[in-house]
Structures are given as structure tokens and as C-alpha cells.
N, C-alpha and C. Protein backbone atom coordinates (compact mmCIF):
# COMPACT_ATOMS: atom_id res chain seq x y z
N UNK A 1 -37.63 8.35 -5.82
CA UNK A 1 -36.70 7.95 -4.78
C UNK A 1 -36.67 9.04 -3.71
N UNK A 2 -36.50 8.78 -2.43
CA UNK A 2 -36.93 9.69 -0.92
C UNK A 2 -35.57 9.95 -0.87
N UNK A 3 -35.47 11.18 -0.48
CA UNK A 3 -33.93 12.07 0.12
C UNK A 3 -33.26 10.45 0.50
N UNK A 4 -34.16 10.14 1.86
CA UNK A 4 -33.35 9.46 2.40
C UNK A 4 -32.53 8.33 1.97
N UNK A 5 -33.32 7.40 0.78
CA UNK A 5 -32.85 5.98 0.06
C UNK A 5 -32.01 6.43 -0.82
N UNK A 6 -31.77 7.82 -1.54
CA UNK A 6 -30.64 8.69 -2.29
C UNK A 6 -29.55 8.61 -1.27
N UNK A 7 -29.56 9.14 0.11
CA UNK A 7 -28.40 9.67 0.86
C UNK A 7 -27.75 8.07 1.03
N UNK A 8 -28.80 6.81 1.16
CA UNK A 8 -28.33 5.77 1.71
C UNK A 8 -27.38 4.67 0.75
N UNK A 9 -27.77 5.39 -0.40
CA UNK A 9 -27.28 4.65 -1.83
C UNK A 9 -25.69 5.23 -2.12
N UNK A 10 -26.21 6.77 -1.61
CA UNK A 10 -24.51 7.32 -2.02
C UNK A 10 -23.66 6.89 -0.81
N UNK A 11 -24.15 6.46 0.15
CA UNK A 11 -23.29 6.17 1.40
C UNK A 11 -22.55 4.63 0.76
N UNK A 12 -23.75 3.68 0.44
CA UNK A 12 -23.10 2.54 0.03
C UNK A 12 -22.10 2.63 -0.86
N UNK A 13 -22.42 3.55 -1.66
CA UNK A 13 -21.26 3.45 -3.12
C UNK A 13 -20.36 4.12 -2.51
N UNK A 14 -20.06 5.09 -1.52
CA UNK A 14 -18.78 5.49 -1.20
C UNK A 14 -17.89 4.04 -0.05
N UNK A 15 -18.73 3.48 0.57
CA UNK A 15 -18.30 2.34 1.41
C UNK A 15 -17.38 1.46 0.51
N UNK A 16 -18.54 1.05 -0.65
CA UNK A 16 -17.66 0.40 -1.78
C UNK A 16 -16.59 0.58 -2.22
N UNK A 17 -16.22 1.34 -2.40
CA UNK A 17 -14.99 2.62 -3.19
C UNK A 17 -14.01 2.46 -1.73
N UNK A 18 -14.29 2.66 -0.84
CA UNK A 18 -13.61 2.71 0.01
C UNK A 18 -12.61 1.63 0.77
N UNK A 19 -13.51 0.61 0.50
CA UNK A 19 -13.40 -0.96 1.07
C UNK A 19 -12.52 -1.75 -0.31
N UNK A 20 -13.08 -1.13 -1.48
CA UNK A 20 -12.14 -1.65 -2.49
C UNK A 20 -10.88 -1.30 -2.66
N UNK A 21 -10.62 -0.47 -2.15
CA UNK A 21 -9.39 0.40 -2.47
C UNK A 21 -8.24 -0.04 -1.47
N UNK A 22 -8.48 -0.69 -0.11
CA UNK A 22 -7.92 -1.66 0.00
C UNK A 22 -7.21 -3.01 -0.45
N UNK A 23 -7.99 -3.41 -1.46
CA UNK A 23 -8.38 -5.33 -1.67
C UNK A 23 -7.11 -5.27 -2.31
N UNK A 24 -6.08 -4.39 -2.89
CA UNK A 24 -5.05 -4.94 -3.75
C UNK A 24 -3.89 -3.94 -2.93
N UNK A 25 -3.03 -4.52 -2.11
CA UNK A 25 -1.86 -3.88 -1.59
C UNK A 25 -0.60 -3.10 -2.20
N UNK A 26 -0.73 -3.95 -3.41
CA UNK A 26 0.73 -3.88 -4.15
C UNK A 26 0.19 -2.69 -5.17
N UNK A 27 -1.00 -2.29 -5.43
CA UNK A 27 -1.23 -0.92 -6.58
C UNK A 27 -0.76 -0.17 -5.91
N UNK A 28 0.10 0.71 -7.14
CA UNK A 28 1.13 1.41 -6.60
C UNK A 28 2.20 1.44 -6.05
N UNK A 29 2.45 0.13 -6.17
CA UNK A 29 4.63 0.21 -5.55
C UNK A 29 5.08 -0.09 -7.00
N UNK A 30 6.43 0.66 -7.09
CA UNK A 30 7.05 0.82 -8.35
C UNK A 30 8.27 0.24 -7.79
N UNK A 31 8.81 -0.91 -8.89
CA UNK A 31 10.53 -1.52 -8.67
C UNK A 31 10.99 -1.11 -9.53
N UNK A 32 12.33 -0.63 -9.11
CA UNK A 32 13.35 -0.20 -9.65
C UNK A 32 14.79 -1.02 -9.08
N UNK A 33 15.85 -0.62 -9.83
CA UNK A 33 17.26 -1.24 -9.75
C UNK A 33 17.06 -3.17 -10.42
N UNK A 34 18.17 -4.01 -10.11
CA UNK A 34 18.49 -4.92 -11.01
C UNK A 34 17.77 -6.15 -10.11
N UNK A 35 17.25 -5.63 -9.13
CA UNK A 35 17.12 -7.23 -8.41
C UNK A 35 15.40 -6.77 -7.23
N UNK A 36 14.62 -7.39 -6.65
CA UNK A 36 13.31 -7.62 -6.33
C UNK A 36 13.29 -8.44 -5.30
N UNK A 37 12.98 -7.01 -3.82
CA UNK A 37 13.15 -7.84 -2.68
C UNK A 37 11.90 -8.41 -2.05
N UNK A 38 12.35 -9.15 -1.02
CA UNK A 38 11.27 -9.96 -0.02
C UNK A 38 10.07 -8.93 -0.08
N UNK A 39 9.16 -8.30 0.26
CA UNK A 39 7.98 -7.38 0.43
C UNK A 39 7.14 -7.58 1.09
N UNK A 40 6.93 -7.23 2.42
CA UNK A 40 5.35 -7.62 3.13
C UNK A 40 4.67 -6.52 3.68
N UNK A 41 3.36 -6.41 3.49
CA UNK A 41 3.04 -5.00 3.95
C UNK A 41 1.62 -5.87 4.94
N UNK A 42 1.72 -5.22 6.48
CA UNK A 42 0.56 -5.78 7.12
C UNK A 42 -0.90 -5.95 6.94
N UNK A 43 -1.47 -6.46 7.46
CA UNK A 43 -2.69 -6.11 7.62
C UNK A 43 -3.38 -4.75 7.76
N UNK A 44 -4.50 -4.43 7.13
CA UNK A 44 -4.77 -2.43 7.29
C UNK A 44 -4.05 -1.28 6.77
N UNK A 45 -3.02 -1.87 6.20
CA UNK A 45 -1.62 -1.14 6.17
C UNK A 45 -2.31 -0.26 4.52
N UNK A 46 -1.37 0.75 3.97
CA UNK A 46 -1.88 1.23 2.82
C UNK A 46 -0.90 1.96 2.56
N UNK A 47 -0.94 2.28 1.41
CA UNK A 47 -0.04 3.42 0.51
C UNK A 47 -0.67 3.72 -1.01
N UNK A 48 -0.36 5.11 -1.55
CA UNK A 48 -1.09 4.67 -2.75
C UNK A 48 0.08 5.33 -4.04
N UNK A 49 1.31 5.43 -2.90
CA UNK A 49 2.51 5.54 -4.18
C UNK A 49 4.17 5.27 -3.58
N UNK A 50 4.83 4.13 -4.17
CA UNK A 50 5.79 3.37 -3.11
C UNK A 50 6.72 3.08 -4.34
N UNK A 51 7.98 3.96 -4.37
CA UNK A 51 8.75 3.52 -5.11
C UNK A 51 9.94 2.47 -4.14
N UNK A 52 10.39 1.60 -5.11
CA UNK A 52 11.64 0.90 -4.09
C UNK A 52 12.72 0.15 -4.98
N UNK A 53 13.74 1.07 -4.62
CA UNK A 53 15.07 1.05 -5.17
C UNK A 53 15.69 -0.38 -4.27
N UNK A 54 16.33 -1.58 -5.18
CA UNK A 54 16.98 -2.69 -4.59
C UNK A 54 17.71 -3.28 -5.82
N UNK A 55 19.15 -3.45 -5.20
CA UNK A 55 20.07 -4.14 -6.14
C UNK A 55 20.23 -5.24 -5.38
N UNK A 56 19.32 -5.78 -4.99
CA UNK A 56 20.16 -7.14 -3.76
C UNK A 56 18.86 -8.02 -3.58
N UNK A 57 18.58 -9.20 -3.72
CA UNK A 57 17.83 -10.14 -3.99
C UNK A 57 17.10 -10.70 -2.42
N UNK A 58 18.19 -10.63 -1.54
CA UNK A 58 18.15 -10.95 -0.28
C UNK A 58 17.07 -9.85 0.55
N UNK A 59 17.10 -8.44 0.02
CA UNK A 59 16.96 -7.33 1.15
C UNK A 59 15.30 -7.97 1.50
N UNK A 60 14.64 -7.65 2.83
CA UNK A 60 13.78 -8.10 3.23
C UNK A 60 12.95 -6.67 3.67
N UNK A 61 11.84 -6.41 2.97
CA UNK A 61 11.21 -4.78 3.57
C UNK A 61 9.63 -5.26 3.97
N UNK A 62 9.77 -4.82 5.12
CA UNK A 62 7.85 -5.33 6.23
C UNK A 62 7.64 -4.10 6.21
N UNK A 63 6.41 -3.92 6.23
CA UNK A 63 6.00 -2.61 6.61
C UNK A 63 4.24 -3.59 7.62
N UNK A 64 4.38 -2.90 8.86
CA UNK A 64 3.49 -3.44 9.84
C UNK A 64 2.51 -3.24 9.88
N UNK A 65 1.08 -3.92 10.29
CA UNK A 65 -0.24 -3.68 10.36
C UNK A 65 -0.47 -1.74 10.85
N UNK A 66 -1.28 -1.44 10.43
CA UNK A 66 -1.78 -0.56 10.80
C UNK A 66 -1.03 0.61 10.45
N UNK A 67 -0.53 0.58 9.31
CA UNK A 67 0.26 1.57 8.75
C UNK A 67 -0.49 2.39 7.61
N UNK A 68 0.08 3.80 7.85
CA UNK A 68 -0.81 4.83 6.77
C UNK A 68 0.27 5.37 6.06
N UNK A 69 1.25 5.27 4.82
CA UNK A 69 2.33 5.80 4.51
C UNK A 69 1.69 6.96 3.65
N UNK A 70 2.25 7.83 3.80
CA UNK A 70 2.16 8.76 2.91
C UNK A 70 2.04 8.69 1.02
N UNK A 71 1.75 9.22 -0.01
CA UNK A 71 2.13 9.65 -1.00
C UNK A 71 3.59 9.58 -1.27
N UNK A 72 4.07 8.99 -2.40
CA UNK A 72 5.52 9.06 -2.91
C UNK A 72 6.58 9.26 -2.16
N UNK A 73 7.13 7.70 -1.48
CA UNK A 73 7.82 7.76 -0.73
C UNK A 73 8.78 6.65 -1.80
N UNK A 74 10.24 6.69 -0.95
CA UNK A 74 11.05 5.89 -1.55
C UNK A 74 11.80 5.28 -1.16
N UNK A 75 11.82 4.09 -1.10
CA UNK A 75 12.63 3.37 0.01
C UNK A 75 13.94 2.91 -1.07
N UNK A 76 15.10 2.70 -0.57
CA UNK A 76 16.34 2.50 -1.21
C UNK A 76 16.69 0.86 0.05
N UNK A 77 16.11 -0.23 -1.14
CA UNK A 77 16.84 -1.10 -0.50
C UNK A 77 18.38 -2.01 -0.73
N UNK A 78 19.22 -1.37 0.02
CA UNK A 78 20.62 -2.06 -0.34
C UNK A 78 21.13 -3.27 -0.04
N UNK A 79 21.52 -3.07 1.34
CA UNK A 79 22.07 -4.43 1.89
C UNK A 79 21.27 -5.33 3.31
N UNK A 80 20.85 -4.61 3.85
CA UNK A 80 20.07 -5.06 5.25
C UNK A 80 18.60 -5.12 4.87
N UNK A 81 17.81 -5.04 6.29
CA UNK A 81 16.52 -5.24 6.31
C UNK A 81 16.00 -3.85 6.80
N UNK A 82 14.94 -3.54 6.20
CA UNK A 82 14.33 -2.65 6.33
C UNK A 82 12.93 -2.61 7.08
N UNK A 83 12.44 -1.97 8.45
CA UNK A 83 11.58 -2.66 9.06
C UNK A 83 10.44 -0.98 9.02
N UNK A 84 9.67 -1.14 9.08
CA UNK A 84 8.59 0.49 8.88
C UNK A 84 7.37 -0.38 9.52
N UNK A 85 7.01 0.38 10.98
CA UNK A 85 6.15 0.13 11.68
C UNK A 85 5.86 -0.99 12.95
């Protein structure tokens, strides 16, 4: 195998890895409290650790296209809507 069809193989398998790691939105959000709100996270959007505190059935949390959230964040949903992005 030529340097080059090596460099072009590890490029694909990192594309892969990369592009997959998208395909599932919800890996990584953790529910907590007695009740499980509305949830929409946009298009592009990502996180890869999302805790979310909600005692209220109603609360509604979007988080908008093109969003990069950080590592271990925690959203506390109570009574309203919660809008991020």
C-alpha cells in the first residue's frame, strides 16, 4: 500500500467517525427529576454531555441549529420555556 492510499484510508475512517458521531442527538443527555420535557435540538446542533433537571411535564427546551454546547452542562427545567440559540 503507497503513503498516499494509507493517508487516504485514514482520512476516510476519520470522516466516518466524524459524520457518525453526529447521527444520534440524544447520546448523552441525562433526565433527571419526576417528569420529561418537550426536547428539540436543531439541525448541526451537538453536545456530548447534557444533564436536564425537570419536574414539570409541560416545560418546552429548543436548542437551535447550529449550536456547539459545551461538555457537562445543566439545564434546570422548572416552569417556563427554555430557548438556547
Amino acid at each position: 500500500m503507497s503513503v498516499k492510499s494509507s493517508i487516504k484510508s485514514k482520512i476516510k475512517k476519520i470522516i466516518k467517525r466524524v459524520v457518525s458521531v453526529g447521527l444520534d442527538k440524544t447520546d448523552g443527555i441525562v433526565y433527571h427529576g419526576s417528569e420529561r420535557p418537550t426536547f428539540t435540538i436543531g439541525k448541526h446542533s451537538y453536545t456530548h454531555r447534557l444533564d436536564i433537571h425537570c419536574w414539570n411535564s409541560k416545560v418546552n427546551i429548543s436548542i437551535g441549529k447550529y449550536c456547539s454546547l459545551a461538555d457537562n452542562i445543566t439545564i434546570m427545567g422548572g416552569e417556563s420555556m427554555i430557548s438556547i440559540g
